[in-house]
PDB file of N, CA and C in Angstrom:
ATOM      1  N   UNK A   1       2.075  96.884  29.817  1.00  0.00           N
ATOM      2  CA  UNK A   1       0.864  96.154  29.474  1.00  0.00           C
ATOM      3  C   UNK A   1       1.233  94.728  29.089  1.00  0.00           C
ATOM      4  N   UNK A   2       0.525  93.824  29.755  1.00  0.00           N
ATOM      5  CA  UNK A   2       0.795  92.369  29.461  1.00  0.00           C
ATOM      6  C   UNK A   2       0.116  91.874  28.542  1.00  0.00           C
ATOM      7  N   UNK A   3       1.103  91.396  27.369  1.00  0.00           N
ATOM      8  CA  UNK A   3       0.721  91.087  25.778  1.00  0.00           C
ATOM      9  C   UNK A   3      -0.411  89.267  25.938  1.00  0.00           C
ATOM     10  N   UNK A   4      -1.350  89.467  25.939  1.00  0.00           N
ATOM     11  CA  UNK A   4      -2.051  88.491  25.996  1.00  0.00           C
ATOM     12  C   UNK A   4      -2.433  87.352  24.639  1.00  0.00           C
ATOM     13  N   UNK A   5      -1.991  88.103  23.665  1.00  0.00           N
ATOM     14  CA  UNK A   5      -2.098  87.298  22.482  1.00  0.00           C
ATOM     15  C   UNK A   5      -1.793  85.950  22.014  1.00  0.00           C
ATOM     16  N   UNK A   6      -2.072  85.301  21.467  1.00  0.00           N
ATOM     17  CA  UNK A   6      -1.646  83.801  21.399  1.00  0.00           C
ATOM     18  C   UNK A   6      -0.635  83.811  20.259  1.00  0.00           C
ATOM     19  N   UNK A   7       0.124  83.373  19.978  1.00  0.00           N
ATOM     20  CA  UNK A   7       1.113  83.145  18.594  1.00  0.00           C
ATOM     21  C   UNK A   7       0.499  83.597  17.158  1.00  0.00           C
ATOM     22  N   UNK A   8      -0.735  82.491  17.249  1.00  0.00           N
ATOM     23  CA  UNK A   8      -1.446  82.415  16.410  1.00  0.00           C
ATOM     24  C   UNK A   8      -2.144  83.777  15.873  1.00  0.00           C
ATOM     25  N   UNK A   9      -2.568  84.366  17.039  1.00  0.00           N
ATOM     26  CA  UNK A   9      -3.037  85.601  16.859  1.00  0.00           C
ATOM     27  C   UNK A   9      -2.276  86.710  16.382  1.00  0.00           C
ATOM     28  N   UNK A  10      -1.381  86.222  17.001  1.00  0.00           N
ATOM     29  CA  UNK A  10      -0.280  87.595  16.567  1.00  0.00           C
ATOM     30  C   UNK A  10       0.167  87.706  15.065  1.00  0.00           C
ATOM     31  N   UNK A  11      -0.140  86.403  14.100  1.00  0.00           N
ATOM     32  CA  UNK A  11       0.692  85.774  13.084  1.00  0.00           C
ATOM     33  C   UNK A  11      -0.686  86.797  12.330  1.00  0.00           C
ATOM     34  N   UNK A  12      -2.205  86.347  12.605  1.00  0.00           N
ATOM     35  CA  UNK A  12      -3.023  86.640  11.594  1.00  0.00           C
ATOM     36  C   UNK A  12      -3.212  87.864  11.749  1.00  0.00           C
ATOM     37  N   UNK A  13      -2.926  89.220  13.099  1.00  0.00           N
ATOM     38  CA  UNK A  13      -2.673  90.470  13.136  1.00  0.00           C
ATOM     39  C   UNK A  13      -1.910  90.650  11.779  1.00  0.00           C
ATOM     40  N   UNK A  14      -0.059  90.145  12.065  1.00  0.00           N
ATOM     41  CA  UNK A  14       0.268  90.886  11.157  1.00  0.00           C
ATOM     42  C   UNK A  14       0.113  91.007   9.724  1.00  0.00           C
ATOM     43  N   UNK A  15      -0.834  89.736   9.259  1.00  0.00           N
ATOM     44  CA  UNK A  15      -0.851  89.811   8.134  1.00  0.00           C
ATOM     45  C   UNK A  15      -1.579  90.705   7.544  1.00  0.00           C
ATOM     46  N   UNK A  16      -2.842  91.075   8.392  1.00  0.00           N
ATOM     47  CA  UNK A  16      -3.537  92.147   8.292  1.00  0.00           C
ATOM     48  C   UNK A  16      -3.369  93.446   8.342  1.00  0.00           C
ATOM     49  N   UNK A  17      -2.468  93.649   9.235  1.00  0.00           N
ATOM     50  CA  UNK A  17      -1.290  94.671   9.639  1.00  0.00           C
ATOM     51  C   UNK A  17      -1.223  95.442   8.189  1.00  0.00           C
ATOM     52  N   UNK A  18      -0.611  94.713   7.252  1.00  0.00           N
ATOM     53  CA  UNK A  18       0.240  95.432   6.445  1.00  0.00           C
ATOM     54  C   UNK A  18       1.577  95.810   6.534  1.00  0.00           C
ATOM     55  N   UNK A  19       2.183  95.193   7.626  1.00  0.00           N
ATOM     56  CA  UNK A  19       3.591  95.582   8.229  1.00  0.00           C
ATOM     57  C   UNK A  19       4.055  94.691   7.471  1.00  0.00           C
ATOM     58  N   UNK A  20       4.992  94.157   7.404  1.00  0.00           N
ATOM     59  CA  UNK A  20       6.514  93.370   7.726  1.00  0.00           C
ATOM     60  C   UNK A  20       6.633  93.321   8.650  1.00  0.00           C
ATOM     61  N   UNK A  21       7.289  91.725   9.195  1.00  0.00           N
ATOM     62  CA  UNK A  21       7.540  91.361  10.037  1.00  0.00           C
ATOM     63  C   UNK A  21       8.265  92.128  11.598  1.00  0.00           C
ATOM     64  N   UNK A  22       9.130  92.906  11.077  1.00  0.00           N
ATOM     65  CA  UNK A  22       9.962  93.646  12.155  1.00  0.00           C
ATOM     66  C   UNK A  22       8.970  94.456  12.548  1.00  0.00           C
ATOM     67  N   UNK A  23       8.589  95.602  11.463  1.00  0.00           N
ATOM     68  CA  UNK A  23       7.793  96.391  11.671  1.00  0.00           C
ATOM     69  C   UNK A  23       6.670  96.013  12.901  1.00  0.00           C
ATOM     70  N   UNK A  24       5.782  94.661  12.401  1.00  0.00           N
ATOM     71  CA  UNK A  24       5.107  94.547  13.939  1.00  0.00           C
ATOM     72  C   UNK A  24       5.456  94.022  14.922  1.00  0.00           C
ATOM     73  N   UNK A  25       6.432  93.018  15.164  1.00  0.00           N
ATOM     74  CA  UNK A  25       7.298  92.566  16.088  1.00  0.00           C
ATOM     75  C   UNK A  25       7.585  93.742  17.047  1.00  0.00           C
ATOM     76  N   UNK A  26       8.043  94.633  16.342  1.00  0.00           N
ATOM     77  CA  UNK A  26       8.467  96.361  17.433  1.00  0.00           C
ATOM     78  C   UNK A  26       7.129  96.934  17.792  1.00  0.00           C
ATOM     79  N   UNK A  27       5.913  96.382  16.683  1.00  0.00           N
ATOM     80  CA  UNK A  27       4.767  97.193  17.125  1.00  0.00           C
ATOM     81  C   UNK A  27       3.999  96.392  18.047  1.00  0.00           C
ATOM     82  N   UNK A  28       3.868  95.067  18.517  1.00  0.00           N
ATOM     83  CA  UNK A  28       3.356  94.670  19.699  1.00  0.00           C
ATOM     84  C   UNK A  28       4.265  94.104  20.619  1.00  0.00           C
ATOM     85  N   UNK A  29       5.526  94.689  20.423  1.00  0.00           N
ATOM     86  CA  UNK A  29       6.048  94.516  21.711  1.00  0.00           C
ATOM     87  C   UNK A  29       6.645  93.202  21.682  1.00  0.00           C
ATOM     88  N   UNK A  30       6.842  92.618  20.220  1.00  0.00           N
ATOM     89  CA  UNK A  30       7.697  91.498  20.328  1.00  0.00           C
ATOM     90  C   UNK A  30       9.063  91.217  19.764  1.00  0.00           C
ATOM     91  N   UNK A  31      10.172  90.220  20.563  1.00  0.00           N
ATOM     92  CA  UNK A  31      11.223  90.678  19.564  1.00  0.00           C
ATOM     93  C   UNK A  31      10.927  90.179  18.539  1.00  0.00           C
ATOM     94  N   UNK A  32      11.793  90.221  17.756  1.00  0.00           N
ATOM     95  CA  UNK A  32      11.457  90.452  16.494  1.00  0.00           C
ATOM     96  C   UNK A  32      12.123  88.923  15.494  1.00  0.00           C
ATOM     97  N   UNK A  33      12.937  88.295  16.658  1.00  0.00           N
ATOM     98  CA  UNK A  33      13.583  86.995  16.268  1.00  0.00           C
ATOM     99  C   UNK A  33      12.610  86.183  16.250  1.00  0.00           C
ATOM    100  N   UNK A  34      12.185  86.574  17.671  1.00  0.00           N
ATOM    101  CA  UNK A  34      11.190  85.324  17.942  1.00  0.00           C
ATOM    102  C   UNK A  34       9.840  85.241  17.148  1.00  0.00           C
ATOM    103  N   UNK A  35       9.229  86.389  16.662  1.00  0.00           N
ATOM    104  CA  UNK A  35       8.057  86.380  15.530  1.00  0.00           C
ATOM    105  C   UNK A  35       8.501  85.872  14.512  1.00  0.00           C
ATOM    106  N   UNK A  36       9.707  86.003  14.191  1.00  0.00           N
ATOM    107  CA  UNK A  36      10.363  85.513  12.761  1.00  0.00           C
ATOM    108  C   UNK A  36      10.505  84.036  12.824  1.00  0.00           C
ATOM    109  N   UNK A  37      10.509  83.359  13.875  1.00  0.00           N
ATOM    110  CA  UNK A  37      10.396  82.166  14.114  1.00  0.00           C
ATOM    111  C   UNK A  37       9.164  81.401  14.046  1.00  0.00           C
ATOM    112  N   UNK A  38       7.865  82.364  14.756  1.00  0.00           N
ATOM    113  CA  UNK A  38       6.565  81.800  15.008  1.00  0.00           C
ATOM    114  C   UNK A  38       6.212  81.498  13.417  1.00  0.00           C
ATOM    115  N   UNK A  39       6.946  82.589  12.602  1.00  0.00           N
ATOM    116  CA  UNK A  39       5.802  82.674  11.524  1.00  0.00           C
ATOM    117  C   UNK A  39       6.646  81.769  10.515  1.00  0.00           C
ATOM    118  N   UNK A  40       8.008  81.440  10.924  1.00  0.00           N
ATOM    119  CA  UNK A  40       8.439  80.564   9.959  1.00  0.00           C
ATOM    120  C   UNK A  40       7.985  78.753  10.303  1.00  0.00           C
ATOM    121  N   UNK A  41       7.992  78.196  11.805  1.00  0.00           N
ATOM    122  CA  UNK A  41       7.465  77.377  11.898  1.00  0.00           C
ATOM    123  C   UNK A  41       5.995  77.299  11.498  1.00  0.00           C
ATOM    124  N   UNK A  42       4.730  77.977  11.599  1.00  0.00           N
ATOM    125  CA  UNK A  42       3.705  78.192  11.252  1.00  0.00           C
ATOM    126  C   UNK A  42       3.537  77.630  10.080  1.00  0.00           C
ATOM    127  N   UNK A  43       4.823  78.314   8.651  1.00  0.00           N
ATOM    128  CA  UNK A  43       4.451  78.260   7.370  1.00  0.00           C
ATOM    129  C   UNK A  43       5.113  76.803   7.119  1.00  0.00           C
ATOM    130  N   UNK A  44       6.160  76.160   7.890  1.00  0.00           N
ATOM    131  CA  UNK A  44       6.441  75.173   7.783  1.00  0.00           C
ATOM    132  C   UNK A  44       5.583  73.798   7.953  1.00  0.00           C
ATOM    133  N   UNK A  45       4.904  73.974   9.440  1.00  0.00           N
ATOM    134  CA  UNK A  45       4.044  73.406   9.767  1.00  0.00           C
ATOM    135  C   UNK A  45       2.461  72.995   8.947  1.00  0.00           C
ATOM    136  N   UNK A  46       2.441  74.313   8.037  1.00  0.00           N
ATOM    137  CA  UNK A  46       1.422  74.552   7.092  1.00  0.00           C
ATOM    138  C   UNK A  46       1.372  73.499   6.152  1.00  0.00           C
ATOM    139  N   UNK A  47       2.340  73.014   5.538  1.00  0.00           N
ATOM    140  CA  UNK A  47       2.990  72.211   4.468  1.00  0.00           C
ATOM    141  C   UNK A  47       2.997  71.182   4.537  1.00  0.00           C
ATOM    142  N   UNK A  48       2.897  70.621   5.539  1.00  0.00           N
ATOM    143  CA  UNK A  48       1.990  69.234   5.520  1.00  0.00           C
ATOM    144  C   UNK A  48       1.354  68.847   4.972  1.00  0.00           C
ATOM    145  N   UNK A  49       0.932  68.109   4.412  1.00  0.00           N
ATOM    146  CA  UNK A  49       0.441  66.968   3.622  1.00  0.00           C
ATOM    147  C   UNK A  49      -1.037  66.671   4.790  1.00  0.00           C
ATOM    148  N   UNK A  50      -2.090  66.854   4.316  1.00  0.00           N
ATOM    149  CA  UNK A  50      -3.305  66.588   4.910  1.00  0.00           C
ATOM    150  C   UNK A  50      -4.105  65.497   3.981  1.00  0.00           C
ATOM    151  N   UNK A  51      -4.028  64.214   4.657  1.00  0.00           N
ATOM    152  CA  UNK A  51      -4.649  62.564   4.134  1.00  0.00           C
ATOM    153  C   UNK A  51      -5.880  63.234   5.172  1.00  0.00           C
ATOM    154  N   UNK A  52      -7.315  62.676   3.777  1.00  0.00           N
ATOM    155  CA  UNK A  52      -8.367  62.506   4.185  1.00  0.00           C
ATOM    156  C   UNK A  52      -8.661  61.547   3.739  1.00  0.00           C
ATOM    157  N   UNK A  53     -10.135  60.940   4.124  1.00  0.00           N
ATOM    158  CA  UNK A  53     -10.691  59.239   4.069  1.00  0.00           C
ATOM    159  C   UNK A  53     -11.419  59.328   2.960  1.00  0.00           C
ATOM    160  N   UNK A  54     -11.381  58.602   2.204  1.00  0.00           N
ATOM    161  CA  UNK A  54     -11.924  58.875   0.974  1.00  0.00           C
ATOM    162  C   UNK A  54     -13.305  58.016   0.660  1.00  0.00           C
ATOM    163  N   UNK A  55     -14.174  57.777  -0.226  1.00  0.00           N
ATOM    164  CA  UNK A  55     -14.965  56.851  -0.519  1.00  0.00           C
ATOM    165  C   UNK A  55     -15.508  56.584  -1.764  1.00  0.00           C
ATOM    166  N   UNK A  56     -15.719  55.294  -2.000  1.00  0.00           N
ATOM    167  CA  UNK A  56     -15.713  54.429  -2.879  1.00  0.00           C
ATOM    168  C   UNK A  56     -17.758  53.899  -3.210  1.00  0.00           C
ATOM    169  N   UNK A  57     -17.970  54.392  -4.171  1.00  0.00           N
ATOM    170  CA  UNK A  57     -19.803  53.924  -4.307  1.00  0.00           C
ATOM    171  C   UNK A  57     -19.210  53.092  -5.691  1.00  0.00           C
ATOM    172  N   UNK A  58     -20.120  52.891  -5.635  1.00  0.00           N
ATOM    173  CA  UNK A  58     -20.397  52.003  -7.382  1.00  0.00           C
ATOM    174  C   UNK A  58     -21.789  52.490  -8.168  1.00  0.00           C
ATOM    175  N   UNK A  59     -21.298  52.406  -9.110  1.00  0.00           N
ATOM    176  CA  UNK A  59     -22.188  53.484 -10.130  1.00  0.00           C
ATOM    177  C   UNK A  59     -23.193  52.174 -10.420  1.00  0.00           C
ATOM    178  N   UNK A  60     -24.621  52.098  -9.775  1.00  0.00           N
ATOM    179  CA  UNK A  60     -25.937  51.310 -10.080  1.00  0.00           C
ATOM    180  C   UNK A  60     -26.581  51.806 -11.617  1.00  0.00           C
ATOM    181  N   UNK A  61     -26.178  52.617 -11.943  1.00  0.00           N
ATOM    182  CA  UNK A  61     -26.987  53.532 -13.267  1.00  0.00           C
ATOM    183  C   UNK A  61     -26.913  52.243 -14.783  1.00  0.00           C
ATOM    184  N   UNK A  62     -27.721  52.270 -15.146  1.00  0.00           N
ATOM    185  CA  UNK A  62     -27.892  51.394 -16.543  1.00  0.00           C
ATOM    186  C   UNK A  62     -26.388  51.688 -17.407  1.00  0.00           C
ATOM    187  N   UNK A  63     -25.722  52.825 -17.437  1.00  0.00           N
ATOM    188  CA  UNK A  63     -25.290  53.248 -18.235  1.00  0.00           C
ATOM    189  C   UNK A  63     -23.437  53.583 -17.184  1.00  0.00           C
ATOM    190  N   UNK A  64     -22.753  52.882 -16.699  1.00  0.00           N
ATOM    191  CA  UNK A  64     -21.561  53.096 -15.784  1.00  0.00           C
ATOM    192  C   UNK A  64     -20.854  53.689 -16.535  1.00  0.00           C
ATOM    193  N   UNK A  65     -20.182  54.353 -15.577  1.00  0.00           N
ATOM    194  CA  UNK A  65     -18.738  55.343 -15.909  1.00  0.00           C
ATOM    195  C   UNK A  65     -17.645  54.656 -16.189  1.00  0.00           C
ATOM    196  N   UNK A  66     -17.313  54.703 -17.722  1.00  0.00           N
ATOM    197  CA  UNK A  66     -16.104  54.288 -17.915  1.00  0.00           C
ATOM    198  C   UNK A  66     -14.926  54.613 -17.977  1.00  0.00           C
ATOM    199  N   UNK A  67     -14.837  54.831 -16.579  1.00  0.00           N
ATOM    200  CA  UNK A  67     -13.460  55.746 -15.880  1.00  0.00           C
ATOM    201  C   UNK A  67     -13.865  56.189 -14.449  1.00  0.00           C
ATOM    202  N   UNK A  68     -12.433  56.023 -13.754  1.00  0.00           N
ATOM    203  CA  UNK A  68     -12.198  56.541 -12.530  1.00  0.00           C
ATOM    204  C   UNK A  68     -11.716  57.751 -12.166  1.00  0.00           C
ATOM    205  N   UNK A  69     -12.511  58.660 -11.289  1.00  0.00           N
ATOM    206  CA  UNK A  69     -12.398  60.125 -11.302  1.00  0.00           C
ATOM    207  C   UNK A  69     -11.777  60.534 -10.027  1.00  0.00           C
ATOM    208  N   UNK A  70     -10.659  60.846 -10.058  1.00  0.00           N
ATOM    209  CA  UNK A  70     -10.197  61.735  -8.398  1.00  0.00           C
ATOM    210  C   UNK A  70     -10.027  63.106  -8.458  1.00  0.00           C
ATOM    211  N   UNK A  71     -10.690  63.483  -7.401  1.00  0.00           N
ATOM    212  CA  UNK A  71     -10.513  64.718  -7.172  1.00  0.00           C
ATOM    213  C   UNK A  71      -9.977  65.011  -5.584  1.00  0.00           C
ATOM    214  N   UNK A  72      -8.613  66.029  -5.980  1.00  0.00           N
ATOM    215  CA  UNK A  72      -8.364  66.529  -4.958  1.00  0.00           C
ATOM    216  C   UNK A  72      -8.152  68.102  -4.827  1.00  0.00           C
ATOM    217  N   UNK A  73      -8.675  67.940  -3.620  1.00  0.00           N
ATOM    218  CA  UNK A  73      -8.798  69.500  -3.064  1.00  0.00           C
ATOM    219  C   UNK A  73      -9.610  70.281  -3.298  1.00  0.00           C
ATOM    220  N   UNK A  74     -10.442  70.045  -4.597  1.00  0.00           N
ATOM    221  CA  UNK A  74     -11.545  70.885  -5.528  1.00  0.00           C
ATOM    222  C   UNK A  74     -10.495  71.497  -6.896  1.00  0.00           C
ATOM    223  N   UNK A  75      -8.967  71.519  -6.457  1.00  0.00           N
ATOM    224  CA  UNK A  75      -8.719  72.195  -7.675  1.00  0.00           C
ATOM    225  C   UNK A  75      -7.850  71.329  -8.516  1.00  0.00           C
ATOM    226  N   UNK A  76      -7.864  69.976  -8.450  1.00  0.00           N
ATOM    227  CA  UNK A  76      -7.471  69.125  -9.490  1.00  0.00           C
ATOM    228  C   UNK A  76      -8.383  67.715  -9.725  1.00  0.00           C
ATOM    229  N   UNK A  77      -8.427  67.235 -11.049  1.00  0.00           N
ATOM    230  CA  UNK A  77      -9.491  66.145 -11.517  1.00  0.00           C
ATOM    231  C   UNK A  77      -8.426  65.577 -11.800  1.00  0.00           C
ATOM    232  N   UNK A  78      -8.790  64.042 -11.986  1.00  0.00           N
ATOM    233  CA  UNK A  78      -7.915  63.355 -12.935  1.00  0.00           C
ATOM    234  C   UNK A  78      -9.023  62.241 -13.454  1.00  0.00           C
ATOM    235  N   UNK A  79      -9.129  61.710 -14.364  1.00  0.00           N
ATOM    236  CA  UNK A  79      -9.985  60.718 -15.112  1.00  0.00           C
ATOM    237  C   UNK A  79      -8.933  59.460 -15.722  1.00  0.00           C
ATOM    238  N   UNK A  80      -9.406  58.554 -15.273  1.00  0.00           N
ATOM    239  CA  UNK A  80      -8.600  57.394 -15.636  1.00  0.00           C
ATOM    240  C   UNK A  80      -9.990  56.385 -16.479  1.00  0.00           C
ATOM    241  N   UNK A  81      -9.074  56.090 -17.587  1.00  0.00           N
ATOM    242  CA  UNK A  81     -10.113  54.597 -18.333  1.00  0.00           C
ATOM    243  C   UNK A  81      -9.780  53.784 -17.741  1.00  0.00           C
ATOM    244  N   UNK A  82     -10.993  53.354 -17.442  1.00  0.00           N
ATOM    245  CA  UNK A  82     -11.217  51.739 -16.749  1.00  0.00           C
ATOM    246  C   UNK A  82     -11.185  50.718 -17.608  1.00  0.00           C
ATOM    247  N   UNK A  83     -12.137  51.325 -19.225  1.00  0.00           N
ATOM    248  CA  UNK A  83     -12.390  49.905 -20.404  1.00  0.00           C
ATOM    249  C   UNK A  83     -11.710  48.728 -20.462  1.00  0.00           C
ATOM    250  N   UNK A  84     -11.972  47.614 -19.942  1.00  0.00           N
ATOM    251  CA  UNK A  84     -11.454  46.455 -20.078  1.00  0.00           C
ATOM    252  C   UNK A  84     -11.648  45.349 -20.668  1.00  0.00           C
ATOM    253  N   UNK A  85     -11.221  44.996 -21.642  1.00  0.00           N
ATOM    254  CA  UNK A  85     -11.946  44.253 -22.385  1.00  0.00           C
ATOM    255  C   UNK A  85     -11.035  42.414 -22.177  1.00  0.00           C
ATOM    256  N   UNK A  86     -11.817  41.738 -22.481  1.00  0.00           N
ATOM    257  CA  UNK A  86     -11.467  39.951 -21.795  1.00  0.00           C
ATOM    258  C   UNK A  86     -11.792  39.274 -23.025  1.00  0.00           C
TER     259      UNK A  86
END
């Protein structure tokens, strides 16, 4: 039977699997080097650093934010004081 699966596919099988790696490598018929490879470039490839475009408003409100707020990813804030005094 000719294994039609894409890399990719095969990677999110096994995770679902419940196998270990060898374990499904022997179970769809792949060696078992070469899955060990897909899934190590994969996780490598994963690790990248993803730059998005960010944007910049200005607070019109009577009452401005005194401080600059970044957020990345959803799971980190950071708050910086702006107060500047002249």
């Amino acid at each position: 039977m000719e294994n039609t699966k894409t890399r990719a596919e095969h990677i999110e099988a096994w995770k679902l699997s419940g196998l270990n790696r060898k374990e499904y490598a022997l179970s769809a018929g792949l060696k078992y080097g070469t899955f060990k490879e897909w899934v190590y470039n994969r996780n490598k490839s994963s690790k990248r650093i993803e730059w998005k475009p960010i944007q910049i408003q200005e607070d019109e409100s009577e009452d401005p934010k005194s401080f600059f707020e970044l957020r990345l990813g959803g799971k980190w804030k950071f708050e910086i004081n702006l107060r500047i005094r002249l």
